[in-house]
PDB file of N, CA and C in Angstrom:
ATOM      1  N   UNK A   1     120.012  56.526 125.175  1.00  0.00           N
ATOM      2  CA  UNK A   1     120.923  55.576 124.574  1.00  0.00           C
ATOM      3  C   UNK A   1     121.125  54.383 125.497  1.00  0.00           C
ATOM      4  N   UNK A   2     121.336  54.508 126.897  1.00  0.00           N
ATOM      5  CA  UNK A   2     121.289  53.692 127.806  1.00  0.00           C
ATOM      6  C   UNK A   2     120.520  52.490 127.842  1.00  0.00           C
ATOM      7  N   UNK A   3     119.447  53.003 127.514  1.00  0.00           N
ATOM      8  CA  UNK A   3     117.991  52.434 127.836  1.00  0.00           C
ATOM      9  C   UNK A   3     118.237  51.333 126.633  1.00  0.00           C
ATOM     10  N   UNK A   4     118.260  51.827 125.291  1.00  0.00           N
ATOM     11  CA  UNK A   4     118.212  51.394 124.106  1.00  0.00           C
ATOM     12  C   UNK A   4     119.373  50.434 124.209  1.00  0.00           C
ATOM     13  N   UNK A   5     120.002  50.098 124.370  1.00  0.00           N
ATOM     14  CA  UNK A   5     121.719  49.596 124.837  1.00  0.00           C
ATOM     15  C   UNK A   5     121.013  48.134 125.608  1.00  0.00           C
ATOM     16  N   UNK A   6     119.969  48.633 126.767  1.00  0.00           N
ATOM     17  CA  UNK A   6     119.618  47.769 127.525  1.00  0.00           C
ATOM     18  C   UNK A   6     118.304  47.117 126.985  1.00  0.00           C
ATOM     19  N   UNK A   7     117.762  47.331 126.287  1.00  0.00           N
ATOM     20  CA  UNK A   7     116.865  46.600 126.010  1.00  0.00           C
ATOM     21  C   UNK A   7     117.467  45.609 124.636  1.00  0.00           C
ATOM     22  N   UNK A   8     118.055  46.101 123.720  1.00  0.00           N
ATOM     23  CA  UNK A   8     118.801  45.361 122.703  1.00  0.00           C
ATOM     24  C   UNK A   8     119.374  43.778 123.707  1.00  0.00           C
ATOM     25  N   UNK A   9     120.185  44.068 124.885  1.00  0.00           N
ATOM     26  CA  UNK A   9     120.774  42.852 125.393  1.00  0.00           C
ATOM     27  C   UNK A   9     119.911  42.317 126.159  1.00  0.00           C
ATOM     28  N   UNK A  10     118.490  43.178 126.656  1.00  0.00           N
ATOM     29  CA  UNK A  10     117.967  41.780 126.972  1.00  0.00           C
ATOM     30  C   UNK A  10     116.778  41.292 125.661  1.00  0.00           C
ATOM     31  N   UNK A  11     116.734  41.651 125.004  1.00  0.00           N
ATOM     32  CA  UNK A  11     116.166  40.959 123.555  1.00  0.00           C
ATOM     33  C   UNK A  11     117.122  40.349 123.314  1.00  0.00           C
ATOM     34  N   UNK A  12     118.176  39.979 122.432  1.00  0.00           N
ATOM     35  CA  UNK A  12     119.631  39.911 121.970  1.00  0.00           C
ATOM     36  C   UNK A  12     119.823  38.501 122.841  1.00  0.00           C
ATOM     37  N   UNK A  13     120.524  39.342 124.076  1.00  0.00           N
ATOM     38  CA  UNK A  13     122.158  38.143 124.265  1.00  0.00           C
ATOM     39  C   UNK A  13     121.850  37.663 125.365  1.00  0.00           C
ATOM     40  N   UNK A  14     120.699  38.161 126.419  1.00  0.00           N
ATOM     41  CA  UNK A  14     120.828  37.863 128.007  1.00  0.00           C
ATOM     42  C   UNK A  14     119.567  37.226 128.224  1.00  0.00           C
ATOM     43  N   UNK A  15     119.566  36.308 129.118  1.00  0.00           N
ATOM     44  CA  UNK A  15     118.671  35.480 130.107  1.00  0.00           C
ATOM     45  C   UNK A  15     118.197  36.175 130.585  1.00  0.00           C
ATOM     46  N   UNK A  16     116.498  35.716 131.077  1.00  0.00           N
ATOM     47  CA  UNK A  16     115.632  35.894 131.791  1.00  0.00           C
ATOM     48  C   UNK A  16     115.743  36.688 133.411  1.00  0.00           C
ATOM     49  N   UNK A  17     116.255  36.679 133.888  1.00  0.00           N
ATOM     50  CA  UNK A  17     116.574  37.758 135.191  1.00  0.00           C
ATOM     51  C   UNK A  17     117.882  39.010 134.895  1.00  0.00           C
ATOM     52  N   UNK A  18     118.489  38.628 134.001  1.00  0.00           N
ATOM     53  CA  UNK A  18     119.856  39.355 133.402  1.00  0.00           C
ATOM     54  C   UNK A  18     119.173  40.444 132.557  1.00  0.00           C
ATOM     55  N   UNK A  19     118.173  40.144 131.831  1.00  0.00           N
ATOM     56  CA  UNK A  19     117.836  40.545 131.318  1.00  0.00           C
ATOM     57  C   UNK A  19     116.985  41.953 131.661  1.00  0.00           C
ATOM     58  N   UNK A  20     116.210  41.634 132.973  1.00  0.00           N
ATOM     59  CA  UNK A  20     115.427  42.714 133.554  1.00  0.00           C
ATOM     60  C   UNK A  20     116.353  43.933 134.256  1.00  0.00           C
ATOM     61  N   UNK A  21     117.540  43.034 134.572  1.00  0.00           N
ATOM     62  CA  UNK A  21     118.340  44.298 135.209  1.00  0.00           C
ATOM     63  C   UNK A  21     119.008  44.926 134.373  1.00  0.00           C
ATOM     64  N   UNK A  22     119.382  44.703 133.155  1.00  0.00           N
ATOM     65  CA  UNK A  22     119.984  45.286 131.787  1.00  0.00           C
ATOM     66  C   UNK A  22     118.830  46.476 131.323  1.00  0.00           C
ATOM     67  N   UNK A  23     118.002  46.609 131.251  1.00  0.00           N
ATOM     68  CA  UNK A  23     116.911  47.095 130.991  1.00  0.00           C
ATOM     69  C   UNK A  23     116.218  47.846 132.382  1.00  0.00           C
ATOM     70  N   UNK A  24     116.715  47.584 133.833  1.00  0.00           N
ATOM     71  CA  UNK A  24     116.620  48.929 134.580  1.00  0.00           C
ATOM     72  C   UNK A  24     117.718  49.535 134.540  1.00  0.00           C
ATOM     73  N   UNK A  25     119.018  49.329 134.613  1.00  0.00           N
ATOM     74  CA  UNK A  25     120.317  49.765 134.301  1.00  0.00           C
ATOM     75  C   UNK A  25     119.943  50.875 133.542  1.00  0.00           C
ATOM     76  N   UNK A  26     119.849  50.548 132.083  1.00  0.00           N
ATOM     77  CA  UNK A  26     119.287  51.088 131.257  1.00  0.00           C
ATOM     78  C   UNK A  26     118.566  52.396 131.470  1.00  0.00           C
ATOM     79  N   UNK A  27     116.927  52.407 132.035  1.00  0.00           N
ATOM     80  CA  UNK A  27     116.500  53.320 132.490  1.00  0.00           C
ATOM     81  C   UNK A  27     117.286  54.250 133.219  1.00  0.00           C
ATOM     82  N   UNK A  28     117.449  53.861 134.492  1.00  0.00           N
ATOM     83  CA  UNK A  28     118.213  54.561 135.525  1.00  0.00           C
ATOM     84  C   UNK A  28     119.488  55.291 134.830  1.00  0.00           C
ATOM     85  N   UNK A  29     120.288  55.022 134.053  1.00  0.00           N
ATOM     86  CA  UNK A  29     121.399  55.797 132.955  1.00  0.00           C
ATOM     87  C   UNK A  29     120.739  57.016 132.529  1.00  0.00           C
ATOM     88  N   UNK A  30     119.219  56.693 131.770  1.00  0.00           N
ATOM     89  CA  UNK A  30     118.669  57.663 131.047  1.00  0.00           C
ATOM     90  C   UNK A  30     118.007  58.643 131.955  1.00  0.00           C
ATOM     91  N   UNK A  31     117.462  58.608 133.199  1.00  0.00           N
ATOM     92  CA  UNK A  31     116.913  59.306 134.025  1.00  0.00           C
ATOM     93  C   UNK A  31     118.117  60.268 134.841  1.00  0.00           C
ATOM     94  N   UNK A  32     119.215  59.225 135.046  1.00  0.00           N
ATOM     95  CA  UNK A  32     120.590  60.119 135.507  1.00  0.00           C
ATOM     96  C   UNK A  32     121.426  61.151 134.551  1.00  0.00           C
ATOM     97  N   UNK A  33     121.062  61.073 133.492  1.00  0.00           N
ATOM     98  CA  UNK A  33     121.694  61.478 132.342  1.00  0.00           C
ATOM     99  C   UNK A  33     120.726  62.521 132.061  1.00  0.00           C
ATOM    100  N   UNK A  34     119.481  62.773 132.079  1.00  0.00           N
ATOM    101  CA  UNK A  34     118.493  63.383 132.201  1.00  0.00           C
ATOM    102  C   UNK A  34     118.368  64.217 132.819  1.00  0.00           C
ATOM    103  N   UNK A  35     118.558  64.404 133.991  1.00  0.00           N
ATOM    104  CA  UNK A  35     118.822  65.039 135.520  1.00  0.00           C
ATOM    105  C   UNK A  35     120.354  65.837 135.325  1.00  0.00           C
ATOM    106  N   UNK A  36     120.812  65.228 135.304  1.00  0.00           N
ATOM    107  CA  UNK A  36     121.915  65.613 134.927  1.00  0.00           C
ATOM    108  C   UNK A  36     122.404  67.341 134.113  1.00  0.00           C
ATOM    109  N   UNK A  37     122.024  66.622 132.597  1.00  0.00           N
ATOM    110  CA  UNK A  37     121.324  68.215 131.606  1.00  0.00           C
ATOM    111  C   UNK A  37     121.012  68.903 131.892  1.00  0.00           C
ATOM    112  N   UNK A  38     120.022  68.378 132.206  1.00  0.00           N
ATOM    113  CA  UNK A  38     118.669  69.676 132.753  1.00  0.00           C
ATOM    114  C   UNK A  38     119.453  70.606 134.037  1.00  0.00           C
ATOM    115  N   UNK A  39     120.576  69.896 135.486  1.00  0.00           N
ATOM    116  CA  UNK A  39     120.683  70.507 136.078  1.00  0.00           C
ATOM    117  C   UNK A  39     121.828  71.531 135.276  1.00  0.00           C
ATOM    118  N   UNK A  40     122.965  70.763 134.111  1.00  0.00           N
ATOM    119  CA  UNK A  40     123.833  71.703 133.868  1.00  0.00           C
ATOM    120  C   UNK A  40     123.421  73.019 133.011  1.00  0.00           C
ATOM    121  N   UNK A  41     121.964  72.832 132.493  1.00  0.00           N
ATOM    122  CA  UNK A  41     122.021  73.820 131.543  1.00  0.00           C
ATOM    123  C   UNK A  41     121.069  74.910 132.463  1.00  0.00           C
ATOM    124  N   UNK A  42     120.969  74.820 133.353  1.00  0.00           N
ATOM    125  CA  UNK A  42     120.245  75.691 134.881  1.00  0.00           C
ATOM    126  C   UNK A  42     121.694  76.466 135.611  1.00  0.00           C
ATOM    127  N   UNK A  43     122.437  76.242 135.161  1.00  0.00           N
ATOM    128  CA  UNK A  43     123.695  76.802 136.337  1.00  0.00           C
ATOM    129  C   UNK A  43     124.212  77.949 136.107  1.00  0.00           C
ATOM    130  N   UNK A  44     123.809  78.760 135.209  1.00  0.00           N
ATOM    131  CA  UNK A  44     124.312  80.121 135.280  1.00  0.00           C
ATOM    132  C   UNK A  44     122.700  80.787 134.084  1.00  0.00           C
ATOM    133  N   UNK A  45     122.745  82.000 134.586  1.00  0.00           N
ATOM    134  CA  UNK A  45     121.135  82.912 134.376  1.00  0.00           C
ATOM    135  C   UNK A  45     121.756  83.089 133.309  1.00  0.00           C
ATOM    136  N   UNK A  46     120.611  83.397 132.010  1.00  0.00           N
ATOM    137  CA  UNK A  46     121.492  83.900 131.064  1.00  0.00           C
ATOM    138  C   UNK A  46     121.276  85.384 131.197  1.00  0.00           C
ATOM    139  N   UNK A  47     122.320  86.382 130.323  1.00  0.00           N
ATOM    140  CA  UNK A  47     122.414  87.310 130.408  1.00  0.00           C
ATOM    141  C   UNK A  47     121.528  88.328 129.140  1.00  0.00           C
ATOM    142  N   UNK A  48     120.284  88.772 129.109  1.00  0.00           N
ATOM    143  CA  UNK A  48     119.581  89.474 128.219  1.00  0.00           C
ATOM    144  C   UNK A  48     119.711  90.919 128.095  1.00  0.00           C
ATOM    145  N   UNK A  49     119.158  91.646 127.044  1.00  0.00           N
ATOM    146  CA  UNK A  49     118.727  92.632 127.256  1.00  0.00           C
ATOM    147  C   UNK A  49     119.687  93.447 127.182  1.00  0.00           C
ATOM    148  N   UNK A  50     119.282  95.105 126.970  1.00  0.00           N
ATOM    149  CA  UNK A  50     120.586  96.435 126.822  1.00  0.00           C
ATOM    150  C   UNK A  50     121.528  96.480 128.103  1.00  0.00           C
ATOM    151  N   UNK A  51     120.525  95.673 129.661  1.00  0.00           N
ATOM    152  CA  UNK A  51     121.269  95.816 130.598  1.00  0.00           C
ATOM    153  C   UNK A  51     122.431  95.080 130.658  1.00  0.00           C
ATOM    154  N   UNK A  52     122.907  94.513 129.667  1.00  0.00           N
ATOM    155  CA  UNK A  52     123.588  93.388 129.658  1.00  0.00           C
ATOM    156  C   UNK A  52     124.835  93.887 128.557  1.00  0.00           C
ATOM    157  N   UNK A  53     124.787  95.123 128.126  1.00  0.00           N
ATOM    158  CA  UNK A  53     125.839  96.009 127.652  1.00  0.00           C
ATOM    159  C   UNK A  53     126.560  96.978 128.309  1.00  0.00           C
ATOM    160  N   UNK A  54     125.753  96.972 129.902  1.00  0.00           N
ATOM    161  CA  UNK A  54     126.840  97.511 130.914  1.00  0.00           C
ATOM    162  C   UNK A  54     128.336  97.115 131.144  1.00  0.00           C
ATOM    163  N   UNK A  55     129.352  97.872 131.034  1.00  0.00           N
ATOM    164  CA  UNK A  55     131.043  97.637 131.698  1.00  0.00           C
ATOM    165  C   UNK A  55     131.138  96.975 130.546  1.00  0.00           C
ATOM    166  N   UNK A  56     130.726  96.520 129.080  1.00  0.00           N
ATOM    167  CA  UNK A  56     131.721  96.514 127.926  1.00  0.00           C
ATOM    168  C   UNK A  56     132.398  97.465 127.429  1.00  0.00           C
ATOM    169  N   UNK A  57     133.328  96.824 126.435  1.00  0.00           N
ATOM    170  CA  UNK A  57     133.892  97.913 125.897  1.00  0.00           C
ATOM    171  C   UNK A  57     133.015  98.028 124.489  1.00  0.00           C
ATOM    172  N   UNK A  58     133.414  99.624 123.937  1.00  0.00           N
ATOM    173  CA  UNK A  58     132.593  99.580 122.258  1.00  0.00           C
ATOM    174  C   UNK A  58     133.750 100.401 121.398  1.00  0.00           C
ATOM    175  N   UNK A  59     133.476 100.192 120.576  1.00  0.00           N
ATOM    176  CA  UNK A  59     134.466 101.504 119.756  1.00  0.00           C
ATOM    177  C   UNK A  59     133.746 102.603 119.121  1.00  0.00           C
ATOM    178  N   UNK A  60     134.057 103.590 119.047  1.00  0.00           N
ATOM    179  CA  UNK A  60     133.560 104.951 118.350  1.00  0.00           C
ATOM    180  C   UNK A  60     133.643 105.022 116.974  1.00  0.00           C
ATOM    181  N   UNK A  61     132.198 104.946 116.545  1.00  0.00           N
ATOM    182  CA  UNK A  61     132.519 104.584 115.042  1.00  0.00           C
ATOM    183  C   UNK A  61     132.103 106.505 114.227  1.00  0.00           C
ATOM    184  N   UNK A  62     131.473 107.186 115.080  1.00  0.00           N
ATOM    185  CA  UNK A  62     130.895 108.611 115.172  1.00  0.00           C
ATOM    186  C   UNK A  62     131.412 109.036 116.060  1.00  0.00           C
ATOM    187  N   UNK A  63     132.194 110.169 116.165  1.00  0.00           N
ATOM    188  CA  UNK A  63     132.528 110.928 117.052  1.00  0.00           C
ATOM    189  C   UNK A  63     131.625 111.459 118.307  1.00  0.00           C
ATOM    190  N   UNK A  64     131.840 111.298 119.288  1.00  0.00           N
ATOM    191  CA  UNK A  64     131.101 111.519 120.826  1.00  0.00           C
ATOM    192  C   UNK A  64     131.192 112.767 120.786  1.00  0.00           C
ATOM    193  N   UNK A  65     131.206 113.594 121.189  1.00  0.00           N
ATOM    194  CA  UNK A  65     131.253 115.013 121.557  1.00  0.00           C
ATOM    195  C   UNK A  65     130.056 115.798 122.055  1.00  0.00           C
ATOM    196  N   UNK A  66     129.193 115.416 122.600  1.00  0.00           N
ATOM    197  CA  UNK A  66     129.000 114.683 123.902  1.00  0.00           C
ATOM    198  C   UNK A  66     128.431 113.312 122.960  1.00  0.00           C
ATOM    199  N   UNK A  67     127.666 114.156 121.983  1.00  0.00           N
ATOM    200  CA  UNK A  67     126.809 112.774 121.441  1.00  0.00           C
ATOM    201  C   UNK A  67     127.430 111.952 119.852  1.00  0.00           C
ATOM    202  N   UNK A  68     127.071 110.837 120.048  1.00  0.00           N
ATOM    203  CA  UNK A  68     127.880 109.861 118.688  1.00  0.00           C
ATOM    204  C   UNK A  68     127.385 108.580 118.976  1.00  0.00           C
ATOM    205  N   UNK A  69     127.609 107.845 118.200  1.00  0.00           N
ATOM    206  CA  UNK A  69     127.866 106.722 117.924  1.00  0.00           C
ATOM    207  C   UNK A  69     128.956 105.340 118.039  1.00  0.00           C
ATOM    208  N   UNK A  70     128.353 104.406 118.850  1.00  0.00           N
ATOM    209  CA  UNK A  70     129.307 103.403 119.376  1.00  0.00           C
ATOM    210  C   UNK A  70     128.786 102.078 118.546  1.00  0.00           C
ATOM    211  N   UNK A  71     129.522 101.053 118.078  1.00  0.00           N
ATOM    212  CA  UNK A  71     129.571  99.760 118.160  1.00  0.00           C
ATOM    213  C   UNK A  71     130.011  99.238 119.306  1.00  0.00           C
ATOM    214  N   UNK A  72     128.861  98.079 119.581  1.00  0.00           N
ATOM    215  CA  UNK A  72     129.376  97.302 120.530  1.00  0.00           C
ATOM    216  C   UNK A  72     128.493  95.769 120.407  1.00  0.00           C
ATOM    217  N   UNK A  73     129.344  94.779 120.941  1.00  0.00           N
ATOM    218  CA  UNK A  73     128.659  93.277 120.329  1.00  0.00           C
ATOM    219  C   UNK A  73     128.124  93.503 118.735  1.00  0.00           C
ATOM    220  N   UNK A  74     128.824  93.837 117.738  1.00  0.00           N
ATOM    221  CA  UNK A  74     128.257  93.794 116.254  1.00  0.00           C
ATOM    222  C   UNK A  74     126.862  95.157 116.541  1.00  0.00           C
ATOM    223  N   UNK A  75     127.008  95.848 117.065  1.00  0.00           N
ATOM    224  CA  UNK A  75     125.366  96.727 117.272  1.00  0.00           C
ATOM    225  C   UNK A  75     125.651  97.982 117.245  1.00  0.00           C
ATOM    226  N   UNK A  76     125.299  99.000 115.933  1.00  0.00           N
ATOM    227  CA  UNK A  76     125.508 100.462 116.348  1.00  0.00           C
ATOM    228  C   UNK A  76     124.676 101.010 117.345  1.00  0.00           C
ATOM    229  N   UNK A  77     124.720 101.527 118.315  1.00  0.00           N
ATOM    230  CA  UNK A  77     124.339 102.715 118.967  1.00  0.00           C
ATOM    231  C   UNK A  77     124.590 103.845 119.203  1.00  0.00           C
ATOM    232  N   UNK A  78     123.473 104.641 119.603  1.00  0.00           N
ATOM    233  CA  UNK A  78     123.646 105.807 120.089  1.00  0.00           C
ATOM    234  C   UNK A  78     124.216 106.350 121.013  1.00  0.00           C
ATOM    235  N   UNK A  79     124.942 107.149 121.328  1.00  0.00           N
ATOM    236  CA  UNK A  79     126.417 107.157 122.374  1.00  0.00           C
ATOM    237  C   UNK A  79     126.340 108.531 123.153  1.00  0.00           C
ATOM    238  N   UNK A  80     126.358 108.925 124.172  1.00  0.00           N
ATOM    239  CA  UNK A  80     126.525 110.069 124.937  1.00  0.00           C
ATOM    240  C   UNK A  80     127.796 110.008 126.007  1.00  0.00           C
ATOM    241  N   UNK A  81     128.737 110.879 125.494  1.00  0.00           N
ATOM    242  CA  UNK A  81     130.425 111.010 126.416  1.00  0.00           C
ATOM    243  C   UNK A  81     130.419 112.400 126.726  1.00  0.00           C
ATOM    244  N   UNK A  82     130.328 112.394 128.011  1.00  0.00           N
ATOM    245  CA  UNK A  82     130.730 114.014 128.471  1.00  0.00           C
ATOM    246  C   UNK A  82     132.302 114.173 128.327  1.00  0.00           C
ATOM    247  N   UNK A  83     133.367 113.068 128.530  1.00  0.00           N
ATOM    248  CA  UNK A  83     134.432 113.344 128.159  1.00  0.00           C
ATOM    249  C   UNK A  83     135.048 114.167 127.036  1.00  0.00           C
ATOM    250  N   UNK A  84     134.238 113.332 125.873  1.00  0.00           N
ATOM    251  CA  UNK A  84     134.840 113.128 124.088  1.00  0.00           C
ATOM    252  C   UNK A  84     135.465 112.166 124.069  1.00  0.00           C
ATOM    253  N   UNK A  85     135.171 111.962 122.645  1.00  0.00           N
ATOM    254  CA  UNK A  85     135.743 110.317 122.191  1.00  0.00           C
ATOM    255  C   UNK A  85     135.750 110.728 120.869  1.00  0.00           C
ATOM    256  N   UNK A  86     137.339 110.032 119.917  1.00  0.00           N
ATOM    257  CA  UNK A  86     137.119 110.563 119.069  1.00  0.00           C
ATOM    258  C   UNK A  86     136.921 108.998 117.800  1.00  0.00           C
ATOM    259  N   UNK A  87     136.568 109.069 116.646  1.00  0.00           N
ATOM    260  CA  UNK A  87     136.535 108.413 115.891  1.00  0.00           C
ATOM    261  C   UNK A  87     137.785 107.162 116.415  1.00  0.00           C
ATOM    262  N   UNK A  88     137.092 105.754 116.261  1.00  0.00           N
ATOM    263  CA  UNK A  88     138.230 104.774 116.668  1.00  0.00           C
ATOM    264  C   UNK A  88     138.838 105.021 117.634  1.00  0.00           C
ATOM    265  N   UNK A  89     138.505 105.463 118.813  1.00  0.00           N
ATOM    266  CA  UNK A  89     138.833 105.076 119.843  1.00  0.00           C
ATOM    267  C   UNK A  89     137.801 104.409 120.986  1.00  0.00           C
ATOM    268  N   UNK A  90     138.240 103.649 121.932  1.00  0.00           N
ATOM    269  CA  UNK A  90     137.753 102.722 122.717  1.00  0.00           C
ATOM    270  C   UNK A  90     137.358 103.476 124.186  1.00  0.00           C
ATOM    271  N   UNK A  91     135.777 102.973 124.431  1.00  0.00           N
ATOM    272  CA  UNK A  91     135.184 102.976 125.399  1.00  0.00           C
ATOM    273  C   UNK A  91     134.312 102.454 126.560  1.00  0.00           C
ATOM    274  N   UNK A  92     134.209 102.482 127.621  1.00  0.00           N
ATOM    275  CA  UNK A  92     133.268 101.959 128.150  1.00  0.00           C
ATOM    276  C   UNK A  92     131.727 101.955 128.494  1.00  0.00           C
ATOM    277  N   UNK A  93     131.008 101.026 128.545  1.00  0.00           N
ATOM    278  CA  UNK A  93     129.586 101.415 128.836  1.00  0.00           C
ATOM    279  C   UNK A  93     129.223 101.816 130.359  1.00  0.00           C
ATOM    280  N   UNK A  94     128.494 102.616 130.332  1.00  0.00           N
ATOM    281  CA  UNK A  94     128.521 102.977 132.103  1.00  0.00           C
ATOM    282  C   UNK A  94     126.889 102.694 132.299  1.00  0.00           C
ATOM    283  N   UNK A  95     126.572 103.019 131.364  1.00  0.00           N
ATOM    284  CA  UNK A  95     124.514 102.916 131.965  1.00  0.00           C
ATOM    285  C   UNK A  95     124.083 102.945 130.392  1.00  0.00           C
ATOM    286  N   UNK A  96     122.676 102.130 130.614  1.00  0.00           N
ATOM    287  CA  UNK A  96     121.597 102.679 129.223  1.00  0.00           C
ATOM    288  C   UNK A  96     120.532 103.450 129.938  1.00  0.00           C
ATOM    289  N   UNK A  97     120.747 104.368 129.132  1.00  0.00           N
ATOM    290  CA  UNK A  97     119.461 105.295 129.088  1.00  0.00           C
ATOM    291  C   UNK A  97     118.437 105.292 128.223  1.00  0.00           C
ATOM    292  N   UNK A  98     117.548 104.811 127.788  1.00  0.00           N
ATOM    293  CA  UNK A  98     116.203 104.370 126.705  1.00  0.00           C
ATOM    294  C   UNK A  98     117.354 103.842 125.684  1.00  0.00           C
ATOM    295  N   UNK A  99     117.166 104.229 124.386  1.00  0.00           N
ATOM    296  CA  UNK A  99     118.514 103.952 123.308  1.00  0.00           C
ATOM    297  C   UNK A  99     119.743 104.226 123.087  1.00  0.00           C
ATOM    298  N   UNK A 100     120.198 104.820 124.474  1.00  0.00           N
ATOM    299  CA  UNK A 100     121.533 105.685 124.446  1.00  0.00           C
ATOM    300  C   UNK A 100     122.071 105.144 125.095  1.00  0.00           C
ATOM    301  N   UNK A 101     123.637 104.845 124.662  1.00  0.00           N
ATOM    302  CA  UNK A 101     124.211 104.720 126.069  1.00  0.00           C
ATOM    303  C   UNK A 101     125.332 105.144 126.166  1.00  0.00           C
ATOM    304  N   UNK A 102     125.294 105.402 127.943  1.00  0.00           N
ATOM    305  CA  UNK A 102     126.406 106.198 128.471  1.00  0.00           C
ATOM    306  C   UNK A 102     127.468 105.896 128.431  1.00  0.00           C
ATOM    307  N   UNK A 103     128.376 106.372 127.805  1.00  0.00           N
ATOM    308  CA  UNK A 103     129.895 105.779 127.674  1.00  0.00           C
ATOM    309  C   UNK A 103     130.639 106.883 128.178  1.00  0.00           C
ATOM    310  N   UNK A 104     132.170 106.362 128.643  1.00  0.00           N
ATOM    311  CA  UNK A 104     133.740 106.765 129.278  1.00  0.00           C
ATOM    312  C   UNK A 104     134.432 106.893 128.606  1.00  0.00           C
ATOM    313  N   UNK A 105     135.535 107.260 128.399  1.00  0.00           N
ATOM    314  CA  UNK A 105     136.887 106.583 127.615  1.00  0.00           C
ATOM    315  C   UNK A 105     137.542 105.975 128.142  1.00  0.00           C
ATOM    316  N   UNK A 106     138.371 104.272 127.427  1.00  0.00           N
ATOM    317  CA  UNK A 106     138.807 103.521 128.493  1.00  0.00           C
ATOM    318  C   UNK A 106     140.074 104.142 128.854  1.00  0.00           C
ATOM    319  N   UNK A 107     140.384 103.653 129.959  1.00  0.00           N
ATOM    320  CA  UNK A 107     141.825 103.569 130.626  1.00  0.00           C
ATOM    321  C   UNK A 107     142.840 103.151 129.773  1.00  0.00           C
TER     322      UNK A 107
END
């Protein structure tokens, strides 16, 4: 947009030397603005994958006893609680194991 901004005024409204620096201005905006993005959308890893359902919470939509069924992020899974967990109640993820995962009951 910078750039475009700067070349309009020196086509447009500005003189011959006014003009060239309107139009690096310009650039230099778009290259800083550029740099810029690119560094903010680099600043944190994103987070993928089942490993990335560790230490949430899920709710028990199947009774655990050892084994059941959890929602968690909109996702049924397969659930293993050595505790018990009963229907609608809340837990934590502790580990995935292939499609299973290990859940607590929360605190």
């Amino acid at each position: 947009m910078g750039l475009l901004v700067g070349l309009l005024l020196a086509l447009l409204v500005l003189d011959e030397p006014w003009s060239w620096v309107a139009v690096s201005f310009g650039f230099a905006w778009e290259i800083g603005e550029t740099a810029l993005l690119v560094w903010w959308s680099k600043r944190r890893r994103s987070v993928v994958g089942a490993e990335a359902l560790v230490s949430r919470r899920a709710v028990v939509t199947a009774a655990c006893m050892p084994h059941g069924q959890v929602r968690v992020a909109g996702e049924l899974w397969r659930a293993h609680c050595e505790a018990g967990a009963g229907e609608g109640d809340e837990v934590i993820v502790r580990e995935v194991d292939g499609l299973t995962l290990v859940v607590e009951p929360s605190p």
